[in-house]
Structure formats: structure tokens, C-alpha cells
C-alpha atoms as a PDB file:
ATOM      1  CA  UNK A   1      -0.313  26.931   2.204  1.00  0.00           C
ATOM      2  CA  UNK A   2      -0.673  23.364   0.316  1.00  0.00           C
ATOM      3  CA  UNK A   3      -2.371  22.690  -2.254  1.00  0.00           C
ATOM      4  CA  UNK A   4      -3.082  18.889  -3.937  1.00  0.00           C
ATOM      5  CA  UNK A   5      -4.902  17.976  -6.977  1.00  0.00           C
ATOM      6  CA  UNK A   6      -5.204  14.666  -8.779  1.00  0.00           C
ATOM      7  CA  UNK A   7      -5.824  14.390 -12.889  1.00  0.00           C
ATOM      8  CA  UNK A   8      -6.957  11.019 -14.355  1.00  0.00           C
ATOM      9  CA  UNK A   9      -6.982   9.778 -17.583  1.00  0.00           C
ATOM     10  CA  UNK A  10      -7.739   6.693 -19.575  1.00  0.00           C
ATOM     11  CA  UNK A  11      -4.867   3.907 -19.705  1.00  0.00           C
ATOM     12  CA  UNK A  12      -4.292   4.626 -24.078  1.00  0.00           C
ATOM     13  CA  UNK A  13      -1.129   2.864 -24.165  1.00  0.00           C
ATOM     14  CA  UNK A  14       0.034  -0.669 -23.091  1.00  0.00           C
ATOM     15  CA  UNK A  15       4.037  -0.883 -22.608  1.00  0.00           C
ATOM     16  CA  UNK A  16       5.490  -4.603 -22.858  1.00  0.00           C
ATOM     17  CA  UNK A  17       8.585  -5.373 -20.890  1.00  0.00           C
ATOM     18  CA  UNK A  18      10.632  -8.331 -22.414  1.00  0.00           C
ATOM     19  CA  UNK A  19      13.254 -10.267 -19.915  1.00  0.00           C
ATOM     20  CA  UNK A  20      15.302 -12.611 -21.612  1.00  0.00           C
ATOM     21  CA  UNK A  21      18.049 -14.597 -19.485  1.00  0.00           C
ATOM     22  CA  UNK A  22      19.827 -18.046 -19.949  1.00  0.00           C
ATOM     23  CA  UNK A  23      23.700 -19.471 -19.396  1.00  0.00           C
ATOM     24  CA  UNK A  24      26.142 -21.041 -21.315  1.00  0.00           C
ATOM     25  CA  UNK A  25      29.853 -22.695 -21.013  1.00  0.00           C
ATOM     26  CA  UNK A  26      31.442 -19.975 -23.038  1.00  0.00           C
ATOM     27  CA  UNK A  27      31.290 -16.223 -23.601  1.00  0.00           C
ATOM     28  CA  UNK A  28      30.662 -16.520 -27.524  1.00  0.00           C
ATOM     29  CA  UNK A  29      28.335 -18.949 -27.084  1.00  0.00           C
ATOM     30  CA  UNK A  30      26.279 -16.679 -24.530  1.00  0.00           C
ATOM     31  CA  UNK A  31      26.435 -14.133 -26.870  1.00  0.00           C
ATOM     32  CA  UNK A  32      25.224 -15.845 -29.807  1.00  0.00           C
ATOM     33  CA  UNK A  33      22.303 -17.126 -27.909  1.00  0.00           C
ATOM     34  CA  UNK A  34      21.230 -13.842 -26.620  1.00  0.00           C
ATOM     35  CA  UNK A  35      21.273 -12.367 -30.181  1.00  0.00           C
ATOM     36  CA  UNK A  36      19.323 -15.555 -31.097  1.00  0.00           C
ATOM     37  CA  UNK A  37      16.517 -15.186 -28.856  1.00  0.00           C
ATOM     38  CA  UNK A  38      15.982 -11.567 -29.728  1.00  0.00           C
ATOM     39  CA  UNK A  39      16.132 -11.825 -33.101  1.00  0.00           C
ATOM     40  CA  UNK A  40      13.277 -14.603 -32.346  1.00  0.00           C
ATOM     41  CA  UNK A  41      11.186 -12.407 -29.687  1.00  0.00           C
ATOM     42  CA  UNK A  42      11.559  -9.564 -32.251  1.00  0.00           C
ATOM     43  CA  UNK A  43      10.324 -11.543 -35.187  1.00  0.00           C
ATOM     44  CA  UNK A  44       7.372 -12.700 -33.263  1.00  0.00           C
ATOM     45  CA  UNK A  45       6.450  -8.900 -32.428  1.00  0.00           C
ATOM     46  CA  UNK A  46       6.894  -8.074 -35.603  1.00  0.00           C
ATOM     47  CA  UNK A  47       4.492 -11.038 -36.978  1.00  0.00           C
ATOM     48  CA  UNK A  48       1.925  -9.502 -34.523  1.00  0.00           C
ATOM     49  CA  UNK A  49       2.046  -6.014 -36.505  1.00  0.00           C
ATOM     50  CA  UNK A  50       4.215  -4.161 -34.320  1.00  0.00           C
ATOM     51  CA  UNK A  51       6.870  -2.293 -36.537  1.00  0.00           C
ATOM     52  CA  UNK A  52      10.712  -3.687 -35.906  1.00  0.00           C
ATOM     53  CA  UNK A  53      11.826  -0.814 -35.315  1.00  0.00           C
ATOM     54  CA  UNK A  54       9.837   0.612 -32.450  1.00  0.00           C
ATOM     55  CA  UNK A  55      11.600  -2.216 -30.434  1.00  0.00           C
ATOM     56  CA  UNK A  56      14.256  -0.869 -27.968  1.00  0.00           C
ATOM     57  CA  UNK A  57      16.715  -2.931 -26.198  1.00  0.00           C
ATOM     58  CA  UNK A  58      18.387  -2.585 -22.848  1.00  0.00           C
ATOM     59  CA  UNK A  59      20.546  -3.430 -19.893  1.00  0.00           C
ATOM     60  CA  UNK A  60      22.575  -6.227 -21.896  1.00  0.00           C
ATOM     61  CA  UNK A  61      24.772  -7.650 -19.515  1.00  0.00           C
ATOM     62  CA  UNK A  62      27.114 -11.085 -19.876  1.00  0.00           C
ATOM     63  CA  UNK A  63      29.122 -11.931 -17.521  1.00  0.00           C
ATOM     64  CA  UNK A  64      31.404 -14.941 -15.648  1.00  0.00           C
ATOM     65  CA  UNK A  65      29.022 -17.109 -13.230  1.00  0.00           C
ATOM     66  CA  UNK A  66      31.435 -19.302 -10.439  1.00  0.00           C
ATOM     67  CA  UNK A  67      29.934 -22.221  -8.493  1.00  0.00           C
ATOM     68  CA  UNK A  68      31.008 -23.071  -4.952  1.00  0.00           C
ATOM     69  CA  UNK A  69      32.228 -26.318  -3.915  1.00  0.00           C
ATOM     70  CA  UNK A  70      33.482 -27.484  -0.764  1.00  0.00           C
ATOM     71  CA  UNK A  71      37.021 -27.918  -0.494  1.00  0.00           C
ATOM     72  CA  UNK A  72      36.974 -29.305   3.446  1.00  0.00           C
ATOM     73  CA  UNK A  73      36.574 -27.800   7.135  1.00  0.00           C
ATOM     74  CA  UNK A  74      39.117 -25.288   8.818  1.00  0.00           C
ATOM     75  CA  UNK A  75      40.592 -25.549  12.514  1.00  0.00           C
ATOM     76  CA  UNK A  76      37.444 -24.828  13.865  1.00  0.00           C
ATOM     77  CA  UNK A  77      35.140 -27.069  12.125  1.00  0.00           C
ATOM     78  CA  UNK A  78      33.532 -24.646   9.393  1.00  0.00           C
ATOM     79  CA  UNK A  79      33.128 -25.276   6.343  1.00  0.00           C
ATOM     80  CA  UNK A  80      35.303 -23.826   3.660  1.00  0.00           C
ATOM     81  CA  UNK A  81      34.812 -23.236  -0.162  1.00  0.00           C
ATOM     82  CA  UNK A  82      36.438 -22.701  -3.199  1.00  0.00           C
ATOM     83  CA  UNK A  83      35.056 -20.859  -5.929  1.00  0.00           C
ATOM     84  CA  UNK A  84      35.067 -22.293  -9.789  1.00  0.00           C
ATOM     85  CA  UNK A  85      34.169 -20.785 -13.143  1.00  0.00           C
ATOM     86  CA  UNK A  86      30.942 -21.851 -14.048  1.00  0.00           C
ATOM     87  CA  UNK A  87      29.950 -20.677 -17.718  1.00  0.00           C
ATOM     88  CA  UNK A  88      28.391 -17.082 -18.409  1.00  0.00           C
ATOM     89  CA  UNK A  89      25.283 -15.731 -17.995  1.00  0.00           C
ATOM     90  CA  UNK A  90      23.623 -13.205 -19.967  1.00  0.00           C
ATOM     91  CA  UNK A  91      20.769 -10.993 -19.906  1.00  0.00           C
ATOM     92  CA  UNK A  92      18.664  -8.381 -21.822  1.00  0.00           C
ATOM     93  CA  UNK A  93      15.691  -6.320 -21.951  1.00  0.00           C
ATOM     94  CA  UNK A  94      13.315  -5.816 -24.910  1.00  0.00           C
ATOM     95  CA  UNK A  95      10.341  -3.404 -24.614  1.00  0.00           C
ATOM     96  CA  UNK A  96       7.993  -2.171 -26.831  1.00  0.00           C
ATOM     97  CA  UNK A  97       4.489  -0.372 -26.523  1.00  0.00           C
ATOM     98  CA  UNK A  98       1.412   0.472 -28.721  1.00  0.00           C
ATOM     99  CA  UNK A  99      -1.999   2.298 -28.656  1.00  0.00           C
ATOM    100  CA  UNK A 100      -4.159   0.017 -25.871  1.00  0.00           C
ATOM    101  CA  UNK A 101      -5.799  -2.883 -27.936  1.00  0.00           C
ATOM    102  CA  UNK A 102      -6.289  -6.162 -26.242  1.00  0.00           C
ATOM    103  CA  UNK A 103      -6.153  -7.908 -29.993  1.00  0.00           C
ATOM    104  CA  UNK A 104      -2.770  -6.949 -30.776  1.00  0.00           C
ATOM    105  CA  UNK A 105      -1.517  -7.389 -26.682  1.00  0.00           C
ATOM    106  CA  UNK A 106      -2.654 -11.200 -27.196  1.00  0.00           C
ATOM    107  CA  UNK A 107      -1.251 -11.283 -30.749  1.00  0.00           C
ATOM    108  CA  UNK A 108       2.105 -10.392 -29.633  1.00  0.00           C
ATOM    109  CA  UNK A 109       2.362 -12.329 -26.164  1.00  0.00           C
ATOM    110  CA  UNK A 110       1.054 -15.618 -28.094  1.00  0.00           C
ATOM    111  CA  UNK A 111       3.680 -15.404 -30.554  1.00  0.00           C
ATOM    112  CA  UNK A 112       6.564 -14.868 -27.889  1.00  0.00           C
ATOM    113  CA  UNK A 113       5.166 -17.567 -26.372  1.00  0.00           C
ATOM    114  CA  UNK A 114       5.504 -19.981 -29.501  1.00  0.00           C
ATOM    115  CA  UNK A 115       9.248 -18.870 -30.036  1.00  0.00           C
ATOM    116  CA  UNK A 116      10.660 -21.250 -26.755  1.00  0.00           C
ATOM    117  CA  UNK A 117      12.512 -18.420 -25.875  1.00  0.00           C
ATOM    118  CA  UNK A 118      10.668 -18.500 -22.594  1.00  0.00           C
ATOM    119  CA  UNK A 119      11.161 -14.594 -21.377  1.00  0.00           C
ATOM    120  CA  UNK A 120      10.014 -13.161 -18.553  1.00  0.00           C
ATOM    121  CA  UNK A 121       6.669 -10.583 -19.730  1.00  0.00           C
ATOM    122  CA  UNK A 122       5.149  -7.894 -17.813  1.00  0.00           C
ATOM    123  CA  UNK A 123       2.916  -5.308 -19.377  1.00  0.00           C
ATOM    124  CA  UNK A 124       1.303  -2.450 -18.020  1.00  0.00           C
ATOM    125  CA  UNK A 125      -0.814   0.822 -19.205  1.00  0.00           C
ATOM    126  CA  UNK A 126      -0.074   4.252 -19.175  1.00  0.00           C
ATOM    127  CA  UNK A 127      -1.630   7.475 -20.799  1.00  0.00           C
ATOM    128  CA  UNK A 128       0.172   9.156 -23.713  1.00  0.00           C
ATOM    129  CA  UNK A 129      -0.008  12.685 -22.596  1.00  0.00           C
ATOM    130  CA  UNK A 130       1.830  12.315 -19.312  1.00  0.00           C
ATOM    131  CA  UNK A 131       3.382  15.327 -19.396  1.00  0.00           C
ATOM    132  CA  UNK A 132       0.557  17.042 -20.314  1.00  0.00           C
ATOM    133  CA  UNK A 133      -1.212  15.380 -16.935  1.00  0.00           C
ATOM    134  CA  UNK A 134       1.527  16.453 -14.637  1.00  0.00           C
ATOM    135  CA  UNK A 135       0.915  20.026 -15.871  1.00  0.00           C
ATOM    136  CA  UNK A 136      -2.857  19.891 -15.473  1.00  0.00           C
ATOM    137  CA  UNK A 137      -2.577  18.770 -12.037  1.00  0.00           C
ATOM    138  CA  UNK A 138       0.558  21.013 -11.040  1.00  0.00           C
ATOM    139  CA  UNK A 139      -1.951  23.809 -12.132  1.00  0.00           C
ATOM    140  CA  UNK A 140      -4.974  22.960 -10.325  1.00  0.00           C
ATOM    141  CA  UNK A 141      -2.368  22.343  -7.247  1.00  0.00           C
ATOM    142  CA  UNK A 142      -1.620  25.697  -7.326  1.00  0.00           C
ATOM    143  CA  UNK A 143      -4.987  27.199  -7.855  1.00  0.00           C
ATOM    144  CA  UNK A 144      -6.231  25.091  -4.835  1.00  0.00           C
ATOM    145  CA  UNK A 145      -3.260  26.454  -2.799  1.00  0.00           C
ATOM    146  CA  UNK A 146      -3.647  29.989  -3.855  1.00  0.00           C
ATOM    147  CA  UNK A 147      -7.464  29.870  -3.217  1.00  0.00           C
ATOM    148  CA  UNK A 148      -7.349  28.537   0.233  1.00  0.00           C
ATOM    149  CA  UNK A 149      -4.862  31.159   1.254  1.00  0.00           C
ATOM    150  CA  UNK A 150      -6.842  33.908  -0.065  1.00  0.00           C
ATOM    151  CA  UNK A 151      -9.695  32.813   1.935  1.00  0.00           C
ATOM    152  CA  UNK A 152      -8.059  32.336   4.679  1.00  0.00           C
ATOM    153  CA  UNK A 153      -5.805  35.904   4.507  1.00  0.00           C
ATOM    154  CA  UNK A 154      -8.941  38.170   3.862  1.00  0.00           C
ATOM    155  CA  UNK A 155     -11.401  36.676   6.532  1.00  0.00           C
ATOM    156  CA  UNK A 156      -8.741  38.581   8.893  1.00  0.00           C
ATOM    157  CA  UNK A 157      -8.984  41.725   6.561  1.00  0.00           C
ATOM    158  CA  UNK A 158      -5.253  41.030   5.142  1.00  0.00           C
ATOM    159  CA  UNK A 159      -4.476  40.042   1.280  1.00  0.00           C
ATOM    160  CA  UNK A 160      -2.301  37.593  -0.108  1.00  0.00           C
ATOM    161  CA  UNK A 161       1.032  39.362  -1.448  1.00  0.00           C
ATOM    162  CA  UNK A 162       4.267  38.524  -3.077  1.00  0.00           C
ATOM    163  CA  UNK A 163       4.867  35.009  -3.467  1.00  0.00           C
ATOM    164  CA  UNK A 164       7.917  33.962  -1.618  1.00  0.00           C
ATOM    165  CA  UNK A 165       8.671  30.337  -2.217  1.00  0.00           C
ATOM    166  CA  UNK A 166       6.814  27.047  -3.865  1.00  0.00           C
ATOM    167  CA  UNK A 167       8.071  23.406  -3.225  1.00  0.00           C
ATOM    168  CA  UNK A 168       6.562  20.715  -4.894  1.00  0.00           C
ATOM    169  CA  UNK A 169       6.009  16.754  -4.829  1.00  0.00           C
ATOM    170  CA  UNK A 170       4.898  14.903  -7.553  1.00  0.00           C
ATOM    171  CA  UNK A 171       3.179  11.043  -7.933  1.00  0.00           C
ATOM    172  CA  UNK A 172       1.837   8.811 -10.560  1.00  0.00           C
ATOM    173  CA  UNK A 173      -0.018   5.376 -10.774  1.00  0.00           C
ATOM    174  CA  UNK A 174       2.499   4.460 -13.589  1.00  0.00           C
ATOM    175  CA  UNK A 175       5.893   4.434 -12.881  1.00  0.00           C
ATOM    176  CA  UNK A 176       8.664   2.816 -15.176  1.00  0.00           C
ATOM    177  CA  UNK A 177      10.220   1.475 -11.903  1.00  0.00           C
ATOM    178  CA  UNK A 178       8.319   0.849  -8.915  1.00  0.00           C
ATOM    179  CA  UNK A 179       4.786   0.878  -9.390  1.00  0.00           C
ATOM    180  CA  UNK A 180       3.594  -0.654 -13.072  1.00  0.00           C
ATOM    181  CA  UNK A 181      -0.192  -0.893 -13.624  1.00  0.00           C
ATOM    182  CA  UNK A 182      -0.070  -4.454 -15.150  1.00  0.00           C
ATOM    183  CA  UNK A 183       0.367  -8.256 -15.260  1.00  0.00           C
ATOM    184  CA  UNK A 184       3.148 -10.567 -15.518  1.00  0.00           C
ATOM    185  CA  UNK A 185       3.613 -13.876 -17.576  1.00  0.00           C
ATOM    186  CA  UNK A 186       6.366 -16.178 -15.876  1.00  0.00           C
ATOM    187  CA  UNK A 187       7.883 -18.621 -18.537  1.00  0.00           C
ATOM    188  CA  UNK A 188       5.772 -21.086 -20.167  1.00  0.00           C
ATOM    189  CA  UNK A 189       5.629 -23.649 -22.892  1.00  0.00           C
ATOM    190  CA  UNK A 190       3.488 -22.651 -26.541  1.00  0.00           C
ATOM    191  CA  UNK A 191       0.065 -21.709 -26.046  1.00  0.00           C
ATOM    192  CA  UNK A 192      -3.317 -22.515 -27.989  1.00  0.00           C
ATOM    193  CA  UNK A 193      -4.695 -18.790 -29.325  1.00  0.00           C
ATOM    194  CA  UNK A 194      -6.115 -16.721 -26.629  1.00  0.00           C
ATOM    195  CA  UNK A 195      -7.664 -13.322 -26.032  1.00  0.00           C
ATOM    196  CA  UNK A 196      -6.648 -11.214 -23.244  1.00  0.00           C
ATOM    197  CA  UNK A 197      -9.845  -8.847 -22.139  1.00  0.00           C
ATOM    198  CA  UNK A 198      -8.304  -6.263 -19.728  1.00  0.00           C
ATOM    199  CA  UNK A 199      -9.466  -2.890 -19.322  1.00  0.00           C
ATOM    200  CA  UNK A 200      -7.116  -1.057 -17.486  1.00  0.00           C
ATOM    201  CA  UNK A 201      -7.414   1.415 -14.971  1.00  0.00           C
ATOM    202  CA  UNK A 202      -7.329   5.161 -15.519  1.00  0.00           C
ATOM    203  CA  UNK A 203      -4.026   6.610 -15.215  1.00  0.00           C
ATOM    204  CA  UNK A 204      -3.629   9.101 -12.276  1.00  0.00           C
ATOM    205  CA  UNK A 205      -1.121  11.658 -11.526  1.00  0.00           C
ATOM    206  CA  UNK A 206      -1.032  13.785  -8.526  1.00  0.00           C
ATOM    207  CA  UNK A 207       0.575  16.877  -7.485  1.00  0.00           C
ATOM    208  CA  UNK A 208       1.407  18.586  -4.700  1.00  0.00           C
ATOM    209  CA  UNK A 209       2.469  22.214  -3.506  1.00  0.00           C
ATOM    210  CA  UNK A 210       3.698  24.190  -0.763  1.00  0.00           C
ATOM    211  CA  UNK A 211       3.398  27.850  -1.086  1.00  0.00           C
ATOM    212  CA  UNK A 212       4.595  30.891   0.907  1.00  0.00           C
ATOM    213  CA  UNK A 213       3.079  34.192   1.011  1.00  0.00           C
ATOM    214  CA  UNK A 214       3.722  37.696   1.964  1.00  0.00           C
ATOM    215  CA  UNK A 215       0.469  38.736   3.807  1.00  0.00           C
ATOM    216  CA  UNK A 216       0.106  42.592   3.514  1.00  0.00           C
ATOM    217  CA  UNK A 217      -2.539  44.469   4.902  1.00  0.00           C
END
């Protein structure tokens, strides 16, 4: 028997997602300018009263970029290419998140804006109980499941006995991934003040089980 229940909740925190990316001719020099701009995005958060050190950093990555130029035809008349070393890219990830306040959300994002740095911003909402949602709505799964076989079993005068097996399948509106509740800010110049007036959607989690039955009787 299955059973599905869904558990909503408001959207109490907002999660920024930071994506700062660039190139230079030399692997120092990369590396000194990604440490520069996130020493300037985190100064700006800070400036907009979110604490230093609930800022986390991720996927750093600087590698060797190669351009292709074209070095002539072969036999057949296609073209053929010859890779070069181009400089080195680098990029980085800088997150943070707070209780949901649309004051301190256009605080923040107007002061990364004034730094230049030009990241890449998406933001998004989530509840901050979601484990506490996934077990809600595991539960009420399972009630629904159990109470539709037990109708089901006893209108043939039978009874629902020993459980045998459950499988389960969980979903979410907020995912860190695939499916973020939010907005996204490409790169721009500095800004005049604004206010941001969002009010997210409820955060949703759904759950769903598959559960097997003796019937006795």
C-alpha cells in the first residue's frame, strides 16, 4: 500500500550563493586575485551585518586555460589546430545565509555590488527545520499508508498483520542542487540603494511510502 503526504512551512531562511570567476596570465597572479575579490565580497557582507565567520567557501579551482589557433588544412582540406597556453582561470564559491529579512538581503547584495568584483548571485529560501519537515511528512506518509490498508483489509473481514517491507521516496521544493526557490543577479556595475520586497514561497517537502503487509485472517 502507498502512502504520500506533503508538509509546508514558511521560507525562514534566505541562503546566498556567491560565484566569483576571472583569468589571468599567470598562476600567482590568479591566485592573488581570487583571494582579492573574496576578501572584498566578504568585507561587503560583513558591512551588511552578517558575521565573517558564518561565510563558507567552496569549489576553488585554478587551472591552465589554452586557446586554439589554426595552424593550416590537412590532405583533405580540414582544418587543423594547435593548442596554446592561454593564462589561468580561477574560480570560487562563497555562500552565506541568515534568518529571511528582505533589509539585510538588499544590504548585502548592494554592497557586493559596489565592490566591482562583479560575481555571479543567486539566493533562494528554505525553512530551518528541514529535518524536522521530512520527519513530519515521512510520518503522516505512513499513517496514510497504514490507514488505507486497514480499510481496505477489514472490509473483506481480514486484518492488517506483520509488516513485511517499507520503501520510501523523498522530495523537496528546496534543493541545494537542482531546484533553488530564488533569483539570480548576473554581473552588474554599482547600484543606487534599493530594497528587495520578496516574500517567498512556503517550503514543501513530500514523502512517499510503499508498504507491505501480512494479511491474516
Amino acid at each position: 500500500m502507498r502512502g504520500r503526504a506533503i508538509v509546508t512551512a514558511p521560507s525562514d531562511i534566505t541562503v546566498v550563493r556567491l560565484n566569483v570567476s576571472g583569468k589571468e596570465k599567470d598562476f600567482a597572479k590568479a591566485v592573488k586575485a581570487m583571494s582579492a575579490s573574496t576578501t572584498k565580497l566578504k568585507d561587503a557582507i560583513e558591512a551588511a551585518g552578517i558575521p565573517r565567520e558564518s561565510l563558507k567557501t567552496s569549489a576553488l579551482s585554478v587551472h591552465q586555460v589554452f586557446r586554439k589557433e589554426k595552424i593550416g588544412e590537412d590532405r583533405y582540406g580540414h582544418a587543423e589546430y594547435k593548442e596554446y597556453p592561454d593564462g589561468f582561470s580561477y574560480d570560487q564559491n562563497v555562500s552565506y545565509e541568515f534568518g529571511t529579512d528582505n533589509e539585510k538581503l538588499s544590504r548585502s547584495i548592494g554592497n557586493i555590488l559596489n565592490t566591482k568584483v562583479t560575481p555571479r548571485i543567486e539566493f533562494s529560501y528554505r525553512n530551518s527545520d528541514m529535518e524536522g519537515m521530512k520527519n513530519r511528512a515521512l510520518s503522516e506518509a505512513c499513517r496514510h499508508a497504514l490507514e488505507e490498508a486497514t480499510t481496505i483489509v477489514e472490509s473483506v473481514g481480514a486484518r492488517v498483520g506483520k509488516l513485511i517491507s517499507v520503501e520510501r521516496s523523498f522530495s523537496t521544493s528546496y534543493d541545494d542542487d537542482d531546484d533553488r526557490i530564488g533569483c539570480s543577479i548576473a554581473s552588474c556595475s554599482a547600484l543606487e540603494p534599493m530594497m528587495l520586497d520578496i516574500d517567498p514561497e512556503d517550503t514543501s517537502v513530500e514523502q512517499s511510502v510503499t508498504m507491505v503487509w501480512e494479511i491474516e485472517g
